[in-house]
C-alpha atoms as a PDB file:
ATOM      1  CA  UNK A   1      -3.131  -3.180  -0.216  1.00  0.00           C
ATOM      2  CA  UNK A   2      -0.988  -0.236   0.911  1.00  0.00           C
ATOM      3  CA  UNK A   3      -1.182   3.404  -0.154  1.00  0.00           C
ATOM      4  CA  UNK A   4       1.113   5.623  -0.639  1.00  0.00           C
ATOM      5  CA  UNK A   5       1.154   8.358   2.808  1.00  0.00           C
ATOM      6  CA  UNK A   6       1.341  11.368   0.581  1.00  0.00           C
ATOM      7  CA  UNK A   7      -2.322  10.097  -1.271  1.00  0.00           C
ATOM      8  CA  UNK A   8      -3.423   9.497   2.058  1.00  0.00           C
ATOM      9  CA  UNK A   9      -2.516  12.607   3.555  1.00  0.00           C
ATOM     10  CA  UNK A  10      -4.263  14.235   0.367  1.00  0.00           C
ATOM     11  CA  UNK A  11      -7.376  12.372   0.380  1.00  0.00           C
ATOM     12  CA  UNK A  12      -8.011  12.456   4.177  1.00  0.00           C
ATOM     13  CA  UNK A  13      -6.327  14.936   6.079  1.00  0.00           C
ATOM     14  CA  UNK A  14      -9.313  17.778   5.903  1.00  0.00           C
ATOM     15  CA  UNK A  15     -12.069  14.465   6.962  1.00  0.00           C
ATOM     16  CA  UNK A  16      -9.650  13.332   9.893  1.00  0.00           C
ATOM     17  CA  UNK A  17      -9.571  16.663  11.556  1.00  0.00           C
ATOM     18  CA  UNK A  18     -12.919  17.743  11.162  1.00  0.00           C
ATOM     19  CA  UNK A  19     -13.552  13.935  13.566  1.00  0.00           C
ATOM     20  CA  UNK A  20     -10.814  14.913  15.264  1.00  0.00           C
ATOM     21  CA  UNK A  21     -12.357  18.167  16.412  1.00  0.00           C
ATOM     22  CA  UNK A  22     -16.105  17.108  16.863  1.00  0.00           C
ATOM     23  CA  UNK A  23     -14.132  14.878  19.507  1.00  0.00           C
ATOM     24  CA  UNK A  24     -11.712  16.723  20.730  1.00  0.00           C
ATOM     25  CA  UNK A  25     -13.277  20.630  19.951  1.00  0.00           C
ATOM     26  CA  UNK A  26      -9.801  21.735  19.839  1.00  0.00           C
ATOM     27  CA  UNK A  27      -7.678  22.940  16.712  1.00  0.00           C
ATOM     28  CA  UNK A  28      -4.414  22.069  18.332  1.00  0.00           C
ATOM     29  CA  UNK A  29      -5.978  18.836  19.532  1.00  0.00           C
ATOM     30  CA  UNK A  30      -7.086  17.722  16.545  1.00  0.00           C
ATOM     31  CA  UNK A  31      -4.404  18.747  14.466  1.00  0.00           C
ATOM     32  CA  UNK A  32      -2.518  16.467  16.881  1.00  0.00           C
ATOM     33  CA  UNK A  33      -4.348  13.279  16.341  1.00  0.00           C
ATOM     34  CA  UNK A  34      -4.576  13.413  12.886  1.00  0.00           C
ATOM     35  CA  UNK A  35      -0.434  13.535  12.318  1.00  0.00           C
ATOM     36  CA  UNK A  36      -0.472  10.402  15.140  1.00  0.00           C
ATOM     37  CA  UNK A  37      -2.977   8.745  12.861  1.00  0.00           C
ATOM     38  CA  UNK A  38      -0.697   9.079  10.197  1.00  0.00           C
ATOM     39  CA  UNK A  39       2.381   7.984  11.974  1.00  0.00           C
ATOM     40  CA  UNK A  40       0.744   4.982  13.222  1.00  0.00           C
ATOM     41  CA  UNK A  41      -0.270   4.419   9.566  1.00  0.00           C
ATOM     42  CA  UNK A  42       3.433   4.318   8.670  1.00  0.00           C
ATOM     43  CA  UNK A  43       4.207   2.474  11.663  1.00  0.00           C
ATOM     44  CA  UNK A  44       2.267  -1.137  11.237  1.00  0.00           C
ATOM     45  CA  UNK A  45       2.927  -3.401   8.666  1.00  0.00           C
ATOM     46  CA  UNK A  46      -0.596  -4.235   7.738  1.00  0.00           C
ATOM     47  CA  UNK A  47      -2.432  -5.173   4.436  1.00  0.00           C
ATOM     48  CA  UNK A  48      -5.246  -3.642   3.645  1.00  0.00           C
ATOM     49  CA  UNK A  49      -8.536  -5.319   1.722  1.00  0.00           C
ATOM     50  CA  UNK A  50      -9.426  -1.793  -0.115  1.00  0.00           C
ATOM     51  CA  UNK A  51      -9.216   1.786   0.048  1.00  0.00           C
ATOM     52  CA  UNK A  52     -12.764   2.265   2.034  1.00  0.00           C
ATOM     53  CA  UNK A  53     -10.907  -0.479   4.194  1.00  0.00           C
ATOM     54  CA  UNK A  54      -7.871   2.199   4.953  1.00  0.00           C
ATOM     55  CA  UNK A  55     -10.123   4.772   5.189  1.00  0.00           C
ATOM     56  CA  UNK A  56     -12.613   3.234   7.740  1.00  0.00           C
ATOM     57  CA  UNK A  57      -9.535   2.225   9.978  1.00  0.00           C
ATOM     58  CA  UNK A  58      -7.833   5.629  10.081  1.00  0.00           C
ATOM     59  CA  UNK A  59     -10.772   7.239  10.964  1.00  0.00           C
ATOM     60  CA  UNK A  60     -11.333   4.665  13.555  1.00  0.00           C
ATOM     61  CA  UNK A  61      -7.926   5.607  14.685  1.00  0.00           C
ATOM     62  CA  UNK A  62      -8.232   9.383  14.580  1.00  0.00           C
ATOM     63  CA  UNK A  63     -11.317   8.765  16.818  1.00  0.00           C
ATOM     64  CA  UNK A  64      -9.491   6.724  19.399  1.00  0.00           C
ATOM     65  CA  UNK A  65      -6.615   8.707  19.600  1.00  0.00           C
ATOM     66  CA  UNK A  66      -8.987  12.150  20.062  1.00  0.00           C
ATOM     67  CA  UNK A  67     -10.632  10.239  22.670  1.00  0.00           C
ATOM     68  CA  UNK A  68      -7.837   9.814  24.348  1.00  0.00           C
ATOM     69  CA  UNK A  69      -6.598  13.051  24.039  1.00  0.00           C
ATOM     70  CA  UNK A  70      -9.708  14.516  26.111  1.00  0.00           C
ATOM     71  CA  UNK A  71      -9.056  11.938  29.046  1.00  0.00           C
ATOM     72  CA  UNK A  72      -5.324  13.619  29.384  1.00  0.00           C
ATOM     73  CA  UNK A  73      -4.946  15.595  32.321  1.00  0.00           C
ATOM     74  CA  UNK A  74      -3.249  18.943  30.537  1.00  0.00           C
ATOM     75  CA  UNK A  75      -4.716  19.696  27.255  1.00  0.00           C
ATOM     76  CA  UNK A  76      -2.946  22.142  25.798  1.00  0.00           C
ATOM     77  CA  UNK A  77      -4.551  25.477  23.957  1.00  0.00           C
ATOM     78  CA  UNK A  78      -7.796  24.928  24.489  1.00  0.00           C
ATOM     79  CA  UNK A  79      -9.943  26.957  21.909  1.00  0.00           C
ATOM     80  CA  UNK A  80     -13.522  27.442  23.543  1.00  0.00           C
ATOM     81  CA  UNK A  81     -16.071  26.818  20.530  1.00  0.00           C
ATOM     82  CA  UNK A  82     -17.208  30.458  20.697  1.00  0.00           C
ATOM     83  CA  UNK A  83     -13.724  31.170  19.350  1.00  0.00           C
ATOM     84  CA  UNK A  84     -13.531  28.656  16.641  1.00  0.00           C
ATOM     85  CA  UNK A  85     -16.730  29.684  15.132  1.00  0.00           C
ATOM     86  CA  UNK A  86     -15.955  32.917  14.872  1.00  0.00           C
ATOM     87  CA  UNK A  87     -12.710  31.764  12.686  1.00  0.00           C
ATOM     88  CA  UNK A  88     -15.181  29.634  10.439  1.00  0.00           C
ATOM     89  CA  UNK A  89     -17.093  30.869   6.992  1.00  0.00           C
ATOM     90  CA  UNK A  90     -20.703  29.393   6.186  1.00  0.00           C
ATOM     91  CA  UNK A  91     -22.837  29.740   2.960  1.00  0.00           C
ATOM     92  CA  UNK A  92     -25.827  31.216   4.940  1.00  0.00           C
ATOM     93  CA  UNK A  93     -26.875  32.152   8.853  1.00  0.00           C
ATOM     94  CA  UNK A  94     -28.625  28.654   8.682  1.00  0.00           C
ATOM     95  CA  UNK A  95     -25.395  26.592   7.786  1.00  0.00           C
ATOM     96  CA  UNK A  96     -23.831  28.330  10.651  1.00  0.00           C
ATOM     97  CA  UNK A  97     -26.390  27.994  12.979  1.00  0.00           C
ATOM     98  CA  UNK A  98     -27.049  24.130  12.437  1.00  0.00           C
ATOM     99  CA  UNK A  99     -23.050  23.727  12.721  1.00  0.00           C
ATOM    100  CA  UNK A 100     -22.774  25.584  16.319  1.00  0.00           C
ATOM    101  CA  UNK A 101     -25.668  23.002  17.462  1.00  0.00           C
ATOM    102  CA  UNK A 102     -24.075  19.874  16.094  1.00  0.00           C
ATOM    103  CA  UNK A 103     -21.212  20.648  17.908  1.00  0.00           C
ATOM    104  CA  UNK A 104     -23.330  21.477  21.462  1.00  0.00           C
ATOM    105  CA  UNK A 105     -24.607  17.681  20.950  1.00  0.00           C
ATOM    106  CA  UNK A 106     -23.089  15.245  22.977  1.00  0.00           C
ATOM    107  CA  UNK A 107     -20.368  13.287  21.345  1.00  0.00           C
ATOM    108  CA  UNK A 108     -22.281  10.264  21.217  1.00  0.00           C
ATOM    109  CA  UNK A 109     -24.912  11.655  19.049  1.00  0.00           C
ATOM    110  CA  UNK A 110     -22.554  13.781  17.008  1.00  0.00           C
ATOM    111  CA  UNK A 111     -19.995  11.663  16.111  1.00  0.00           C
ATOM    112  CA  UNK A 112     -22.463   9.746  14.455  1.00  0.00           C
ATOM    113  CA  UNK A 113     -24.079  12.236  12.706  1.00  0.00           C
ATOM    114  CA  UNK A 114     -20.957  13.991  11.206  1.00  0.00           C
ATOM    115  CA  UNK A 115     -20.100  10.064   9.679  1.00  0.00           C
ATOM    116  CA  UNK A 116     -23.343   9.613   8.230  1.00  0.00           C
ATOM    117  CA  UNK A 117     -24.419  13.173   6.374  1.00  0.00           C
ATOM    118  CA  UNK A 118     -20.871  14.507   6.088  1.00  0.00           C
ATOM    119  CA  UNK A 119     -18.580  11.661   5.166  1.00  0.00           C
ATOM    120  CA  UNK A 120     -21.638   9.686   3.853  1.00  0.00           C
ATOM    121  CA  UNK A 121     -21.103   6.515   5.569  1.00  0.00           C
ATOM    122  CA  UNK A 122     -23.878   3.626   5.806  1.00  0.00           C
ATOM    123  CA  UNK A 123     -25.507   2.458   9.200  1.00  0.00           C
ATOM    124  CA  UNK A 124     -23.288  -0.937   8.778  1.00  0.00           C
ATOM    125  CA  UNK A 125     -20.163   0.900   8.068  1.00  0.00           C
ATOM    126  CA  UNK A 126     -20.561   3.224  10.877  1.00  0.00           C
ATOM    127  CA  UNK A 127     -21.387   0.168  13.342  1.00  0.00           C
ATOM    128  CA  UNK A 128     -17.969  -1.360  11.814  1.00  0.00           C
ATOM    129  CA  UNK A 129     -16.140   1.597  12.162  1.00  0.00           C
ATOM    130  CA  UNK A 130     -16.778   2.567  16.351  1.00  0.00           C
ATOM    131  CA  UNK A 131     -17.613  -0.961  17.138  1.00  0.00           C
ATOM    132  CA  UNK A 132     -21.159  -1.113  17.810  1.00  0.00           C
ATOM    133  CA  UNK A 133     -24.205  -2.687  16.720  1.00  0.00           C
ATOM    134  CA  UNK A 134     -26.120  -1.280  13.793  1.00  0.00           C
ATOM    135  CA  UNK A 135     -28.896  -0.909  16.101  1.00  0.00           C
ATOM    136  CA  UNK A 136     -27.210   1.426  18.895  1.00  0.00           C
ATOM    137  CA  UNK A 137     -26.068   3.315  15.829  1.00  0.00           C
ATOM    138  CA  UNK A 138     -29.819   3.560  14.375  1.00  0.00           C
ATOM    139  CA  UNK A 139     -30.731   4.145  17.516  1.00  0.00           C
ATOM    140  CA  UNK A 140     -28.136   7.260  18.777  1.00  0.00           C
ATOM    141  CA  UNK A 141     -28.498   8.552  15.421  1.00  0.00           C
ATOM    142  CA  UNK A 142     -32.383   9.041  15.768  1.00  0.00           C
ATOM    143  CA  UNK A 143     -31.714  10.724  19.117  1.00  0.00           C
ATOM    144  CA  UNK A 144     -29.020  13.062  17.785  1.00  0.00           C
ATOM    145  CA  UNK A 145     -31.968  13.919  14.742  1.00  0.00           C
ATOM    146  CA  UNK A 146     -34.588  14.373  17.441  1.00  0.00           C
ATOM    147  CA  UNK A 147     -31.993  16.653  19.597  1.00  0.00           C
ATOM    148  CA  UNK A 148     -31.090  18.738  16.768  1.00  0.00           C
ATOM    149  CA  UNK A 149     -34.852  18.802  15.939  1.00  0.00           C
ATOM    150  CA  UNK A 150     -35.794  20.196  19.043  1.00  0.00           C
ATOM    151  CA  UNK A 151     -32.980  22.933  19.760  1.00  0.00           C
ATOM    152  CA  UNK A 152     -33.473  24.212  15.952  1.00  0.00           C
ATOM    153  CA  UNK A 153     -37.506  23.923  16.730  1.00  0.00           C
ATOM    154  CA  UNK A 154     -36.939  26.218  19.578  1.00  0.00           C
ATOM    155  CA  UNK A 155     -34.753  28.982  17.929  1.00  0.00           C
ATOM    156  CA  UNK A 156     -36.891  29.279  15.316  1.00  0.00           C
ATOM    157  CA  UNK A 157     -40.129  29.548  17.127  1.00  0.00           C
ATOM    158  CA  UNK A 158     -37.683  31.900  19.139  1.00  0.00           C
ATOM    159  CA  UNK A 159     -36.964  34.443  15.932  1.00  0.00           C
ATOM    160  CA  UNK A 160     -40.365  34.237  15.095  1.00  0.00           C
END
C-alpha cells in the first residue's frame, strides 16, 4: 500500500513536528526533520501493510532523523523553550503548566509519553515503533508518570 504524499502531508504533518520538537526542542529543527521524513517517504520504493503501518514508520523516521539532528555539531536557531512557550496558546494555566514540564522530562520518558496520551498509541505499538521491549516501554512510561507526578506535586503544594 502507498499513499498519496499530499494525504500524508495532511494527515501527519502537525503529529510529526510536535515528535520532532519534544526531540529536538527546536522549531527550525523540527520543521527540518519532518520535510526529510517526507522526502525519504518519496524516496524508497516500499509497500506498505496499512495506513497505521505508514504512520508508525514515519514517525519512527521523524524520531531518528531529530535524533540525529541534536548529535550535529551546529544546530542552527536554537529557540530556548522559554521562548517557544511564550509563542504557544493553552485552554487553561494547568494545560500550560503540565506542557512546560513534559517538555523539562528527559527524552526518554517524554517521548513516550507524548505517543501514548497524545497520539494514542498502545504499549505494543510504541515498543514496535522505537524498538524496544514492551516492558522498557511500561517501565519508562511509569517513571515519566511518577516524574511528572512529583514536579506537579511540588508546584502545587508550592501555590498552596
Amino acid at each position: 500500500m502507498r499513499e498519496s504524499i499530499d494525504v500524508l502531508i495532511d494527515k501527519y504533518k502537525n503529529n510529526l513536528f510536535v515528535i520532532a520538537f519534544n526531540v529536538c526542542k527546536n522549531i527550525q529543527d523540527a520543521e527540518d526533520v519532518v520535510q526529510d521524513t517526507y522526502i525519504q517517504y518519496i524516496s524508497i520504493k516500499k509497500d506498505f501493510e496499512s495506513e497505521q503501518h505508514i504512520r508508525a514508520w514515519l514517525i519512527r523516521v521523524a524520531i531518528n532523523k531529530a535524533k540525529n539532528k541534536n548529535m550535529t555539531f551546529f544546530r542552527r536557531n536554537t529557540l530556548p523553550l522559554e521562548d517557544y512557550m511564550e509563542t504557544l496558546t493553552f485552554e487553561s494555566p494547568e494545560s500550560s503548566e503540565l506542557f512546560e514540564t513534559v517538555m523539562k522530562l528527559p527524552e526518554k520518558y517524554r517521548v513516550i509519553i507524548h505517543l501514548f496520551y497524545y497520539e494514542d498509541y498502545s504499549i505494543k505499538e510504541i515498543s514496535d515503533i522505537l524498538k524496544i521491549s514492551e516492558s522498557n516501554v511500561k517501565v519508562k512510561l511509569s517513571r515519566g508518570r511518577m516524574l511528572l507526578k512529583n514536579t506537579l506535586k511540588e508546584v502545587w503544594e508550592d501555590d498552596e
